[in-house]
PDB file of N, CA and C in Angstrom:
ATOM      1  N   UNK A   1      63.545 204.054 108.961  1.00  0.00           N
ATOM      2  CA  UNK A   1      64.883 204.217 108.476  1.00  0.00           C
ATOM      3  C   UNK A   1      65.857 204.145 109.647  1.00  0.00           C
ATOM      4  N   UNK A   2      67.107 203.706 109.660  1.00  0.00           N
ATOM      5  CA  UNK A   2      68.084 203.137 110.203  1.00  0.00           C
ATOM      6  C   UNK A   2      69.475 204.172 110.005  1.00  0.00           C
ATOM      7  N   UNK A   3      69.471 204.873 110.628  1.00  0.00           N
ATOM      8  CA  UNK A   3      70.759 205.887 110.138  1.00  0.00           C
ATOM      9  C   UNK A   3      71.818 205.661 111.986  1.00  0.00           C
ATOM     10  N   UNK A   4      73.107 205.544 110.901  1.00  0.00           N
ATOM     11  CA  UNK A   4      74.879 205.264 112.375  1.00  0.00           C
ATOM     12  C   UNK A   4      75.032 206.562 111.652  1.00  0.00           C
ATOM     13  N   UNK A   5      75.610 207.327 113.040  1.00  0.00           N
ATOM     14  CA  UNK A   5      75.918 208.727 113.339  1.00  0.00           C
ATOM     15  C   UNK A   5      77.498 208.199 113.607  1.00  0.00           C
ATOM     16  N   UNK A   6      78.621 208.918 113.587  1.00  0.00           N
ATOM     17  CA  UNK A   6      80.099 208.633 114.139  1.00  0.00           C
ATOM     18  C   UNK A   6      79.880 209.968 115.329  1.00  0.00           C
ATOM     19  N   UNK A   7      80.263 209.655 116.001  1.00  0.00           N
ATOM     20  CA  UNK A   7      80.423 210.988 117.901  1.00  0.00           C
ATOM     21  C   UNK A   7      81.268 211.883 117.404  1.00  0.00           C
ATOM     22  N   UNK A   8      81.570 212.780 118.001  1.00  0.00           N
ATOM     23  CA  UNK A   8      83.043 213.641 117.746  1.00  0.00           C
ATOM     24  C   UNK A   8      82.748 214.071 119.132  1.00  0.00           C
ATOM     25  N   UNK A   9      84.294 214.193 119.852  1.00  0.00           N
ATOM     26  CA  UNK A   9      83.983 214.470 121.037  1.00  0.00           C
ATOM     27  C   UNK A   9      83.712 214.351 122.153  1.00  0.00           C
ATOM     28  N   UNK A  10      83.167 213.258 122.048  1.00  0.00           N
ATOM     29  CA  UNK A  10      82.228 212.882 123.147  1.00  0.00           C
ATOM     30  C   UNK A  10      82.627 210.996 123.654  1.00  0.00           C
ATOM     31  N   UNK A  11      82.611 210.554 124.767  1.00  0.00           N
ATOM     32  CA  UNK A  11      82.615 209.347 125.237  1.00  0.00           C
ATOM     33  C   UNK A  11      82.219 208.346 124.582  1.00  0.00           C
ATOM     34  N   UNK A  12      80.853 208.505 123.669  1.00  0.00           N
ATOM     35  CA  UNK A  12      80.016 207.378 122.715  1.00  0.00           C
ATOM     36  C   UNK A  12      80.983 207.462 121.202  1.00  0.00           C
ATOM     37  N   UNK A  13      81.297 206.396 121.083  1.00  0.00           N
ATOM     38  CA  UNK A  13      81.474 206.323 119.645  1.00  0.00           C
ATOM     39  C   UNK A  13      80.510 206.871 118.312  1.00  0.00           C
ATOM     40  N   UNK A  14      79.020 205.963 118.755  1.00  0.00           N
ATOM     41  CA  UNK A  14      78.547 206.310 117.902  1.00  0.00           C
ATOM     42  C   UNK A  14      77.069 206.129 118.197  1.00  0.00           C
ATOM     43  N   UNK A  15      76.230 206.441 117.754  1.00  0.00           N
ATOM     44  CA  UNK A  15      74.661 206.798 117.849  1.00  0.00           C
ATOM     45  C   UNK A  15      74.006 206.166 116.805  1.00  0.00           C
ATOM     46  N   UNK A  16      73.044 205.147 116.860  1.00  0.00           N
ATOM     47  CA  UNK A  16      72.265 204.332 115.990  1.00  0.00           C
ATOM     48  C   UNK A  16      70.564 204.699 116.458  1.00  0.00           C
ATOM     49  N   UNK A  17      70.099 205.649 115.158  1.00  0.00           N
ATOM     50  CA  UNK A  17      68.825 206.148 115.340  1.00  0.00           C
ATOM     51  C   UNK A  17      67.775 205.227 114.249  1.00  0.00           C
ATOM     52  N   UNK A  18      66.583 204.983 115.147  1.00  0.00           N
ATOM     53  CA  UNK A  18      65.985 204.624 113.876  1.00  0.00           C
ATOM     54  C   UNK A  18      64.676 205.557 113.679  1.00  0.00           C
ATOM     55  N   UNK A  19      63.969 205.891 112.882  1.00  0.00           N
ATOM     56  CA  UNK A  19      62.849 207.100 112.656  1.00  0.00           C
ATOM     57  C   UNK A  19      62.125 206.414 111.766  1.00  0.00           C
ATOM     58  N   UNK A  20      60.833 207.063 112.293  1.00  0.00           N
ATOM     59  CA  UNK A  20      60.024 206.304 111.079  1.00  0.00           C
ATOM     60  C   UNK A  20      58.496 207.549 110.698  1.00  0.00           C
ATOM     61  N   UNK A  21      59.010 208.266 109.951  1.00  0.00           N
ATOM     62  CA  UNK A  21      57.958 209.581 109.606  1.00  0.00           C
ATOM     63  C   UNK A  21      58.147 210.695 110.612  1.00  0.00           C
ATOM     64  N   UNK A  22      59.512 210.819 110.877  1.00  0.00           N
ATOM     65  CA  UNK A  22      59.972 212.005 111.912  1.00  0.00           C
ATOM     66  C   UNK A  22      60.127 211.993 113.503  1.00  0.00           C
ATOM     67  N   UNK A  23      59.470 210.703 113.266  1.00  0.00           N
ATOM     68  CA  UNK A  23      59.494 209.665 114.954  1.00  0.00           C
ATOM     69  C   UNK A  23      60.522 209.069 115.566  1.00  0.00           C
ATOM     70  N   UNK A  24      61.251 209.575 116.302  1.00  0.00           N
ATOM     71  CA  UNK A  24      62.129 208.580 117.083  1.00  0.00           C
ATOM     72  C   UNK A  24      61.593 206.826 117.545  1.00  0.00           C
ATOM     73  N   UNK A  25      61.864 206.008 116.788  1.00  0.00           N
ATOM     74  CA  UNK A  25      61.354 204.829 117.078  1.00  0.00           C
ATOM     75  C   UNK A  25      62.515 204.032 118.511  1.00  0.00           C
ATOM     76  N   UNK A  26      63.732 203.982 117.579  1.00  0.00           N
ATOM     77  CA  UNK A  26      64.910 203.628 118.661  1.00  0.00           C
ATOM     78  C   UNK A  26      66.130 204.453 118.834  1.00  0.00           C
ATOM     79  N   UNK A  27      66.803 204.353 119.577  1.00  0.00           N
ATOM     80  CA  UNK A  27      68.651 205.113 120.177  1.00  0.00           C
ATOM     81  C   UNK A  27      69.346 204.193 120.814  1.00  0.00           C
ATOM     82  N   UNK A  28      70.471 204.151 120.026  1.00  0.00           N
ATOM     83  CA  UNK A  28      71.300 203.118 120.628  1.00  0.00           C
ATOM     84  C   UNK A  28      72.879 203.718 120.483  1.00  0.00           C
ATOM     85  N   UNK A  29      73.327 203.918 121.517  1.00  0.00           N
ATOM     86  CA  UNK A  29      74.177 204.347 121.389  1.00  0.00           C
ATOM     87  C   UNK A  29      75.756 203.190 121.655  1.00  0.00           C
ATOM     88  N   UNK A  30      76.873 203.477 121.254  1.00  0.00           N
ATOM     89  CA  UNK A  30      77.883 202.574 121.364  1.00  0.00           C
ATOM     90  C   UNK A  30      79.125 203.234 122.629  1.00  0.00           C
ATOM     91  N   UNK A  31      79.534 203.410 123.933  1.00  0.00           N
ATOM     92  CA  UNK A  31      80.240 204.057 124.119  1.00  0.00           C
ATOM     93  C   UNK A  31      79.242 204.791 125.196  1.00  0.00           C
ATOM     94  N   UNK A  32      80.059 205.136 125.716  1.00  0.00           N
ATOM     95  CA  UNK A  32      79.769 206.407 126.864  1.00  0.00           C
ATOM     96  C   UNK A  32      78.953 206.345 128.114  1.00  0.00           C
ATOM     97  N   UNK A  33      78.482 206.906 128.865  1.00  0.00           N
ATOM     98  CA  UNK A  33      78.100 206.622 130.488  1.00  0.00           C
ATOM     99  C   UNK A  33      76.880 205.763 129.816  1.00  0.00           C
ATOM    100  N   UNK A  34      76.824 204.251 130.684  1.00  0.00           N
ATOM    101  CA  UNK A  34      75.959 203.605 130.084  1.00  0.00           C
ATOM    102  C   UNK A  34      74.166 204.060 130.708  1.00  0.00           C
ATOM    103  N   UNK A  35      74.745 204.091 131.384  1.00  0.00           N
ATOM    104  CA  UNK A  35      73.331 204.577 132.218  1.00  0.00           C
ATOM    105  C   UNK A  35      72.794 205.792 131.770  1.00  0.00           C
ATOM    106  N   UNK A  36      73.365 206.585 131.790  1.00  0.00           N
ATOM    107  CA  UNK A  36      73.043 208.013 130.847  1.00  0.00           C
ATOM    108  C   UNK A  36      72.516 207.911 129.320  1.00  0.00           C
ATOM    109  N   UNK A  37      73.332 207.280 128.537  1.00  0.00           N
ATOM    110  CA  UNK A  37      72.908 207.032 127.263  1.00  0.00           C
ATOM    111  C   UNK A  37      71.498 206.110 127.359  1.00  0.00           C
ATOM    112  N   UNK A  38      71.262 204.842 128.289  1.00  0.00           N
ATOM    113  CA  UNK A  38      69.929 203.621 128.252  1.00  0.00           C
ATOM    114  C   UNK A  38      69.048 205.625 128.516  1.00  0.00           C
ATOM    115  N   UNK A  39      68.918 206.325 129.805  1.00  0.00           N
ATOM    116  CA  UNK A  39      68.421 206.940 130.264  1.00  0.00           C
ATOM    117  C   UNK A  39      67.700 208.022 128.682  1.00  0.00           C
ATOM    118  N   UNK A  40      68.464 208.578 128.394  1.00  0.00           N
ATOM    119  CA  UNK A  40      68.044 209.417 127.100  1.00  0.00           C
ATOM    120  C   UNK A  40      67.621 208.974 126.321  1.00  0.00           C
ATOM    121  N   UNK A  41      67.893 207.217 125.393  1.00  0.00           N
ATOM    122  CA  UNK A  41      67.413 206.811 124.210  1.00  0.00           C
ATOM    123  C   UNK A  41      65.846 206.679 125.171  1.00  0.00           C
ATOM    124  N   UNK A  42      65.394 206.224 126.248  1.00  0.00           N
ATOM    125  CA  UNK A  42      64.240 205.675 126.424  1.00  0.00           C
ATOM    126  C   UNK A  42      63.501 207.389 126.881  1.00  0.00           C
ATOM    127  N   UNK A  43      63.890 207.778 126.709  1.00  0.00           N
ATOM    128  CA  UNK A  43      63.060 209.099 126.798  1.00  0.00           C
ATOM    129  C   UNK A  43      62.634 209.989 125.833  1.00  0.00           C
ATOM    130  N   UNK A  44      63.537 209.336 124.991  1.00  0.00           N
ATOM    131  CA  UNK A  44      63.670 210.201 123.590  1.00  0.00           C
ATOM    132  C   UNK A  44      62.603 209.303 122.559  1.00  0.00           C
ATOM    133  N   UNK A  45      62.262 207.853 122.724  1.00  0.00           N
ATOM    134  CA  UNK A  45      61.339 207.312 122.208  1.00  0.00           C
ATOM    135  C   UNK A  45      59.947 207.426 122.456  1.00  0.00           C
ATOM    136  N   UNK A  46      59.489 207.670 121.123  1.00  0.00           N
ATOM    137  CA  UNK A  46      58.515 207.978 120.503  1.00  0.00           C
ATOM    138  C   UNK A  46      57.771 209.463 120.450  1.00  0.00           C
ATOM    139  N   UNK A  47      58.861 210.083 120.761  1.00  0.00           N
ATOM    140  CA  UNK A  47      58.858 211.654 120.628  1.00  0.00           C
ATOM    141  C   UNK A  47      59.539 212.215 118.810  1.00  0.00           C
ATOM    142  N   UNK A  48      58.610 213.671 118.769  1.00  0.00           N
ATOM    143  CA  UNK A  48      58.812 213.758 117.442  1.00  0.00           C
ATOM    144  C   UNK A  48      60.693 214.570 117.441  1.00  0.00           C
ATOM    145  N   UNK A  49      61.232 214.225 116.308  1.00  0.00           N
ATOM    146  CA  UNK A  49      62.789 214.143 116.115  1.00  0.00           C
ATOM    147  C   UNK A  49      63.146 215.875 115.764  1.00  0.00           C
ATOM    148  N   UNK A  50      62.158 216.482 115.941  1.00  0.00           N
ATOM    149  CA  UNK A  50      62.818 217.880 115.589  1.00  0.00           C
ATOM    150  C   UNK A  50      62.394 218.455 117.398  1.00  0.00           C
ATOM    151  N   UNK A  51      61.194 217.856 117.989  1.00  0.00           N
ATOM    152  CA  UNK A  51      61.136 218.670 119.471  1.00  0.00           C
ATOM    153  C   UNK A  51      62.321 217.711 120.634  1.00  0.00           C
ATOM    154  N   UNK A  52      63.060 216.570 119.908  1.00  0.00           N
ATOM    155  CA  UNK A  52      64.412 216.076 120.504  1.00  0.00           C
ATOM    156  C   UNK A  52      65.441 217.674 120.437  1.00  0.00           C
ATOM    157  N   UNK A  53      65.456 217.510 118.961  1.00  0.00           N
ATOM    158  CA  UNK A  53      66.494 218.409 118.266  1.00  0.00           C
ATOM    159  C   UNK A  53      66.769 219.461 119.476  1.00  0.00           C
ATOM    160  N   UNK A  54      65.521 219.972 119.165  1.00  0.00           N
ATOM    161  CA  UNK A  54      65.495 221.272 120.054  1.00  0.00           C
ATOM    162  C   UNK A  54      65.368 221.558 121.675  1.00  0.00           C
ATOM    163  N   UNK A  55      65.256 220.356 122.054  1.00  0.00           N
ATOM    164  CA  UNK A  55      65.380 220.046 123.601  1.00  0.00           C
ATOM    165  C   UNK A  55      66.863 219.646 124.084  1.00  0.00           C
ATOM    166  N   UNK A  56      67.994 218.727 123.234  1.00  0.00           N
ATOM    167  CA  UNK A  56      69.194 218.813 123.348  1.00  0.00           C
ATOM    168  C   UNK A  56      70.443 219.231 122.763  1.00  0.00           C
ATOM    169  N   UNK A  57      69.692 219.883 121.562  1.00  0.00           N
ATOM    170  CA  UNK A  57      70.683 220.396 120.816  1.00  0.00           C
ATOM    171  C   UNK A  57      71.919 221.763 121.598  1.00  0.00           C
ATOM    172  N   UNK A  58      73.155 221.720 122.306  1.00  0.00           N
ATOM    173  CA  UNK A  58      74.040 222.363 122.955  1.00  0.00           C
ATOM    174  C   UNK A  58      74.189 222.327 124.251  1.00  0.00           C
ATOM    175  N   UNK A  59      73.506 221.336 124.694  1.00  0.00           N
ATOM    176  CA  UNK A  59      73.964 220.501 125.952  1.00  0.00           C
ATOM    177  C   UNK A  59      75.153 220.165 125.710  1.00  0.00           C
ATOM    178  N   UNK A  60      76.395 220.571 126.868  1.00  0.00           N
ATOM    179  CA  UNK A  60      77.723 220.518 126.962  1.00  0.00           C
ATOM    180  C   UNK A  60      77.727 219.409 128.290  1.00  0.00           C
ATOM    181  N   UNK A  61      79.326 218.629 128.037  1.00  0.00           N
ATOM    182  CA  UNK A  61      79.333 218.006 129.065  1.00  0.00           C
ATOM    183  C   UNK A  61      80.617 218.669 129.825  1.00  0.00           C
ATOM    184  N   UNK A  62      80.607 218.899 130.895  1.00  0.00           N
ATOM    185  CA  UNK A  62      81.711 219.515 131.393  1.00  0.00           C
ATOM    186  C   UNK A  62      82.566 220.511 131.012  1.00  0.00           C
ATOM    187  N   UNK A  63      83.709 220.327 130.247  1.00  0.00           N
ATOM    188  CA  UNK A  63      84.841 221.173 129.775  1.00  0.00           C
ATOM    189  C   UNK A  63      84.386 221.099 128.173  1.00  0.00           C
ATOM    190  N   UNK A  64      83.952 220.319 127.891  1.00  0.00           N
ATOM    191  CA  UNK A  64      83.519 219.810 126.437  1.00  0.00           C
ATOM    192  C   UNK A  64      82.697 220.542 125.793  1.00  0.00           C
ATOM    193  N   UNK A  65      82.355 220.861 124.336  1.00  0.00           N
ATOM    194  CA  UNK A  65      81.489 221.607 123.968  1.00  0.00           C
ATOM    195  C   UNK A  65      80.371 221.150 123.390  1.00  0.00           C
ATOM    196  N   UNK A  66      80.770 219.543 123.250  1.00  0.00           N
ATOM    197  CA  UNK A  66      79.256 219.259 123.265  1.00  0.00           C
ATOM    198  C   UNK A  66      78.998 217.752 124.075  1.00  0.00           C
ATOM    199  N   UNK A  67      77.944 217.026 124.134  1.00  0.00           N
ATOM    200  CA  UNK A  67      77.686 216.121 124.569  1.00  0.00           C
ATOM    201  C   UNK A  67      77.149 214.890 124.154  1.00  0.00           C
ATOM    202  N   UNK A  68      76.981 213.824 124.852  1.00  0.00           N
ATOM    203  CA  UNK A  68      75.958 212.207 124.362  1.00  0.00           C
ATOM    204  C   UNK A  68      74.870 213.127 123.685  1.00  0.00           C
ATOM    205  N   UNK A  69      74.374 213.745 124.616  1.00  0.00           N
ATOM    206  CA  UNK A  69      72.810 214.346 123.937  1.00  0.00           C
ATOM    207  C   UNK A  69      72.585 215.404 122.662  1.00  0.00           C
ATOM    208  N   UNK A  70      73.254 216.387 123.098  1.00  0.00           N
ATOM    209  CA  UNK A  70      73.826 217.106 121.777  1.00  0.00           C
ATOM    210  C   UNK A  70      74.530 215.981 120.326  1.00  0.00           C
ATOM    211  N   UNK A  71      74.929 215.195 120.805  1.00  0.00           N
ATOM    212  CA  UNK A  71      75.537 214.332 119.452  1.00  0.00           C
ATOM    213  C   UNK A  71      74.126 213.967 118.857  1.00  0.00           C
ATOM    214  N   UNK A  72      73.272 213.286 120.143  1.00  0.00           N
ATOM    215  CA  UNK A  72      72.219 213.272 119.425  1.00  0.00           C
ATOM    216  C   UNK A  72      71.486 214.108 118.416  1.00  0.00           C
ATOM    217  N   UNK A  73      71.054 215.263 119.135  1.00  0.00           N
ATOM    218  CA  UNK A  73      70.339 216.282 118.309  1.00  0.00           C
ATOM    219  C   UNK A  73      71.040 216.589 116.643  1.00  0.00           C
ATOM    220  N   UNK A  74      72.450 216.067 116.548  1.00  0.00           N
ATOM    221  CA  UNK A  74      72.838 216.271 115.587  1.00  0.00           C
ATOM    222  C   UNK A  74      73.164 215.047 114.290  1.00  0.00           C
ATOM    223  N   UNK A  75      72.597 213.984 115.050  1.00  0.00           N
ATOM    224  CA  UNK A  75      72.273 212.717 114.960  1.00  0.00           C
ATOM    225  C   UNK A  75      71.223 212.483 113.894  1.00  0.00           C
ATOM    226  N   UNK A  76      70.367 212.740 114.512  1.00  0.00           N
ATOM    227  CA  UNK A  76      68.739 213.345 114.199  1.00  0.00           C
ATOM    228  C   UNK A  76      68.459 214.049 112.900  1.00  0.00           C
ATOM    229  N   UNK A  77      69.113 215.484 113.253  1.00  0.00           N
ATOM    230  CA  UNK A  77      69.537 216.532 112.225  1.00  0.00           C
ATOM    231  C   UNK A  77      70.094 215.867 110.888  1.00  0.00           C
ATOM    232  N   UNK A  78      70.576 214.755 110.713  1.00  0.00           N
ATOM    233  CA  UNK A  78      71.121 214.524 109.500  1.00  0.00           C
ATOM    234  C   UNK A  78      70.536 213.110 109.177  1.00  0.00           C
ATOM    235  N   UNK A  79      70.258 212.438 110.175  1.00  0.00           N
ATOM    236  CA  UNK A  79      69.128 211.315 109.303  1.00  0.00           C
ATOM    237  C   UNK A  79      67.576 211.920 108.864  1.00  0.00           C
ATOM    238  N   UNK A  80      67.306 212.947 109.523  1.00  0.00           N
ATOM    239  CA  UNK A  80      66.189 214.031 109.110  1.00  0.00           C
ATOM    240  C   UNK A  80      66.109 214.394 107.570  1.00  0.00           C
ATOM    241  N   UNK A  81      67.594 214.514 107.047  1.00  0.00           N
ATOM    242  CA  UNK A  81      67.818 214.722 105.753  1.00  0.00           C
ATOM    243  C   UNK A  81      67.678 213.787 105.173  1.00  0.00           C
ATOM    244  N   UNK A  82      68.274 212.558 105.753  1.00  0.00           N
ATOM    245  CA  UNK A  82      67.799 211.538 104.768  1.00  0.00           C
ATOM    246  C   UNK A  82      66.690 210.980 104.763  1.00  0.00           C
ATOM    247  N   UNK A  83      65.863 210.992 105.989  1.00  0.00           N
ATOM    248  CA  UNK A  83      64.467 210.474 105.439  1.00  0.00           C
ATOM    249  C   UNK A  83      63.064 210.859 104.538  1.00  0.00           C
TER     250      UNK A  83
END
């Protein structure tokens, strides 16, 4: 499954996850430190989508209250529902 996240907050527009039985297959993000975002989607593949969740879920970036990675975890969190 193929689920676009919209950012709030954060540098990335938007977050394109794909999962396949709770699996992070791909992350693609649109927007934001490019190197940072390539860096996380390829780390985050083929790891299961709830021990993501819980590894970046409230990672802040600076002054900000949340982050690229945190968007993720919340990313996740709601294509989780839909799959």
């Amino acid at each position: 499954m193929v689920y676009k996240y919209i950012t709030r907050g954060t540098c990335s527009k938007s977050i394109t996850v794909e999962l396949e039985d709770g699996i992070v297959k791909n992350v693609q993000f649109e927007g934001g430190c490019n190197g940072n975002t390539q860096g996380v989607s390829a780390l985050v593949r083929g790891m299961n989508a709830q021990q993501v969740i819980s590894t970046l879920k409230g990672i802040r970036c600076g002054f900000k209250n949340t982050s690229c990675p945190d968007q993720l975890a919340t990313a996740l969190e709601q294509a989780l529902k839909k799959e």
